[in-house]
C-alpha atoms as a PDB file:
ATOM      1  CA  UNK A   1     -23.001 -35.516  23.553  1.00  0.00           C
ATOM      2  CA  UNK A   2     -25.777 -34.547  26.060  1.00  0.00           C
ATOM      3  CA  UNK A   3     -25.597 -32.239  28.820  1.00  0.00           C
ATOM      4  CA  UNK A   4     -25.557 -34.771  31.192  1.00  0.00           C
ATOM      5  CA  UNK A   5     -22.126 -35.988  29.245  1.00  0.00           C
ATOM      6  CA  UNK A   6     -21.052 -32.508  29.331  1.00  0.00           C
ATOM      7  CA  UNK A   7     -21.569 -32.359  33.321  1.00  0.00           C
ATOM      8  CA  UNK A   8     -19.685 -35.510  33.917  1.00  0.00           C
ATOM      9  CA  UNK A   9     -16.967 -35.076  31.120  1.00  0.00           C
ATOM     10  CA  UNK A  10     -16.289 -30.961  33.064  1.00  0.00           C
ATOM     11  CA  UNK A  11     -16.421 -32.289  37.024  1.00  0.00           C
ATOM     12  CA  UNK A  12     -13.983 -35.086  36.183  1.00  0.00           C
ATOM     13  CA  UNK A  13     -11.665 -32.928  34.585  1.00  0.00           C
ATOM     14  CA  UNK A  14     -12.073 -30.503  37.213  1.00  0.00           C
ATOM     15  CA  UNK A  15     -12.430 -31.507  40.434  1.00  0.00           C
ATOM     16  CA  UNK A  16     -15.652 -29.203  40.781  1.00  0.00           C
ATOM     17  CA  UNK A  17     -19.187 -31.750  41.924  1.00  0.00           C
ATOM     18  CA  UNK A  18     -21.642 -32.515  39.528  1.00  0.00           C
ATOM     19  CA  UNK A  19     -24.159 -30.007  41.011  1.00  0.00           C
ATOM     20  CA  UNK A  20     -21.957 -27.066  40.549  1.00  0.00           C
ATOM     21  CA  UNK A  21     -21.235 -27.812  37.082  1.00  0.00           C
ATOM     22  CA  UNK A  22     -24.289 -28.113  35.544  1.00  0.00           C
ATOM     23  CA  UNK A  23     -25.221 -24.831  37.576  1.00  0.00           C
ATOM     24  CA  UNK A  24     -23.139 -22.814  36.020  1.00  0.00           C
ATOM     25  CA  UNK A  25     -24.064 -24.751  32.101  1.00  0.00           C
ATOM     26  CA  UNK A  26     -27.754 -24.487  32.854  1.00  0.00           C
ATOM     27  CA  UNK A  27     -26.792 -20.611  33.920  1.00  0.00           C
ATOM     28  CA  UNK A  28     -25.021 -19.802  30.924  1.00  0.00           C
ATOM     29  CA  UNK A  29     -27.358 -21.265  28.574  1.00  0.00           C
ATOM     30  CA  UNK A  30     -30.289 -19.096  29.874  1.00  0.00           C
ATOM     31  CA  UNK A  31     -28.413 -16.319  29.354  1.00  0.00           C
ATOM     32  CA  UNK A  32     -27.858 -16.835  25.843  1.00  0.00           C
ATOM     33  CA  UNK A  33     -31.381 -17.704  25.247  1.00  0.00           C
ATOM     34  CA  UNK A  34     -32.371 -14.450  27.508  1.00  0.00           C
ATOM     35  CA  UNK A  35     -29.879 -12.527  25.019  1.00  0.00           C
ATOM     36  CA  UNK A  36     -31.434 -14.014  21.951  1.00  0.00           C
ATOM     37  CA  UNK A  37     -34.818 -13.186  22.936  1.00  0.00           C
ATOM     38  CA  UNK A  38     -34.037 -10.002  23.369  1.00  0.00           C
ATOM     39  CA  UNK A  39     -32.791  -9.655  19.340  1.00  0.00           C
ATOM     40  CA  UNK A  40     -28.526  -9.761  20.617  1.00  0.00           C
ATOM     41  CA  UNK A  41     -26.083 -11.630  18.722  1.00  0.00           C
ATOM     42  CA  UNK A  42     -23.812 -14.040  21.415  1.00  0.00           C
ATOM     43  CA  UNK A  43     -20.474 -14.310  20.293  1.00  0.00           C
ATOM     44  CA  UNK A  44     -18.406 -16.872  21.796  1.00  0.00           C
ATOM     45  CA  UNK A  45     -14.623 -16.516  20.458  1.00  0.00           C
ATOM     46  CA  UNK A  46     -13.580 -19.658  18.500  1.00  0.00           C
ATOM     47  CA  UNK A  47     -16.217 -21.490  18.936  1.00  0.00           C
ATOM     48  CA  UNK A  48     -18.894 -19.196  17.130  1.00  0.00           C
ATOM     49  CA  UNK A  49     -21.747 -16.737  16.883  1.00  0.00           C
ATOM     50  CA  UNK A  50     -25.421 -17.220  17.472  1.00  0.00           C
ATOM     51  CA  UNK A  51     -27.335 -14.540  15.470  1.00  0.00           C
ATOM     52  CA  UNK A  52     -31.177 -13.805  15.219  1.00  0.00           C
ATOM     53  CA  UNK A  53     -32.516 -13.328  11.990  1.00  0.00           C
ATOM     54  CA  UNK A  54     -35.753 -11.965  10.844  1.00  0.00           C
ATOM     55  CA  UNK A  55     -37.205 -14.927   7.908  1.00  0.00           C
ATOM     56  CA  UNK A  56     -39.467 -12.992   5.484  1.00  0.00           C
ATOM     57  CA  UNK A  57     -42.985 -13.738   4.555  1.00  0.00           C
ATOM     58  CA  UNK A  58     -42.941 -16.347   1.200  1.00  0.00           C
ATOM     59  CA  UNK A  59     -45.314 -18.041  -0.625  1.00  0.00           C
ATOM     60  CA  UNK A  60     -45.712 -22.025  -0.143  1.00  0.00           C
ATOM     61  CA  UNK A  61     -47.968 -24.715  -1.672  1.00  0.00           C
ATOM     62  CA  UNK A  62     -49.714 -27.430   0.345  1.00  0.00           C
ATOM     63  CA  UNK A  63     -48.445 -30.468  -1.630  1.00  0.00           C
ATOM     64  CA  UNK A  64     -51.378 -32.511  -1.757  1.00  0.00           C
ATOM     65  CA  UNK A  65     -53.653 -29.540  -3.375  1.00  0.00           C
ATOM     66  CA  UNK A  66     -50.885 -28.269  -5.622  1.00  0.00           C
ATOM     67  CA  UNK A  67     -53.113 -25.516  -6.781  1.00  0.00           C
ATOM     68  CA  UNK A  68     -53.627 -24.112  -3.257  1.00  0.00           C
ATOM     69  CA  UNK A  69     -51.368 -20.811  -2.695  1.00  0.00           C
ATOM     70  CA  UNK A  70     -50.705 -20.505   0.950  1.00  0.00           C
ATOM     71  CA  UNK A  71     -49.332 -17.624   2.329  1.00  0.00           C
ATOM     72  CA  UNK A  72     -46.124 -18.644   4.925  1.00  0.00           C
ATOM     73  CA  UNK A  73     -45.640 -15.231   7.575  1.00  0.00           C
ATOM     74  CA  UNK A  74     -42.201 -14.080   8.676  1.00  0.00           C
ATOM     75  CA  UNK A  75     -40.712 -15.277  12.179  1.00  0.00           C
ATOM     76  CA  UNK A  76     -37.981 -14.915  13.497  1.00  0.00           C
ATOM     77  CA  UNK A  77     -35.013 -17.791  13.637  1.00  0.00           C
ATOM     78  CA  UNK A  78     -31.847 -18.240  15.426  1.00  0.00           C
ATOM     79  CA  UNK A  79     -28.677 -19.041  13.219  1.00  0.00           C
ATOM     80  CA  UNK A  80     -25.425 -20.322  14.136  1.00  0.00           C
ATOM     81  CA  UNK A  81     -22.191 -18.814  12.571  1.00  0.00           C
ATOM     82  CA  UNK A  82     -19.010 -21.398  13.197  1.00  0.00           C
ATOM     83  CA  UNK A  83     -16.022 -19.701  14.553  1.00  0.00           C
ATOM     84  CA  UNK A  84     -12.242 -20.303  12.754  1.00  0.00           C
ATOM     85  CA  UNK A  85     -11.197 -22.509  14.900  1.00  0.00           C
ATOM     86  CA  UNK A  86     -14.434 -24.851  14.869  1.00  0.00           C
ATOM     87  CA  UNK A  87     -14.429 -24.801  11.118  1.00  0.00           C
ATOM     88  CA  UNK A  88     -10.884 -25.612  11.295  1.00  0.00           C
ATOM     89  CA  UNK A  89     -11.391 -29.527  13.923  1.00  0.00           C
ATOM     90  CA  UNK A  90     -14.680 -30.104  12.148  1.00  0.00           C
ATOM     91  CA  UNK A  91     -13.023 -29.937   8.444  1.00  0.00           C
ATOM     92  CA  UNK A  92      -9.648 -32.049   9.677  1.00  0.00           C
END
């Protein structure tokens, strides 16, 4: 599903016009990438948490000079926790 879908799928089931719909998606999804910038966890109830997480620096090898040690530096990374209730319809 795309967020085109999504638009669709939400002003057919609600009456609201395509424009207003994906408004208010494209809104809320900036916020949670404005919130995750800033280093806050987004909890959405049921559904799940978003979480940023600091990756720490590790050691790699470039596989076609096995030999060569290259050093990989931390980032940062965004991780998805699934709420009970999406666990629950994804495992049925």
């Amino acid at each position: 599903m795309t967020k085109r879908d999504m638009v669709i799928r939400i002003a057919n089931e609600t009456g609201l016009t395509q424009q207003e719909v994906y408004a208010v998606i494209q809104q809320s999804l900036d916020m949670i990438m404005e919130s995750l910038a800033r280093g806050e966890n987004v909890e959405l109830r049921n559904f799940g948490v978003f979480q940023v997480k600091e990756r720490k620096q590790r050691i790699g090898r470039n596989p076609n000079r096995p030999e060569q040690v290259v050093t990989i530096p931390s980032c940062k990374i965004v991780k998805f926790k699934p709420g009970k209730v999406m666990k629950h319809l994804v495992s049925e």
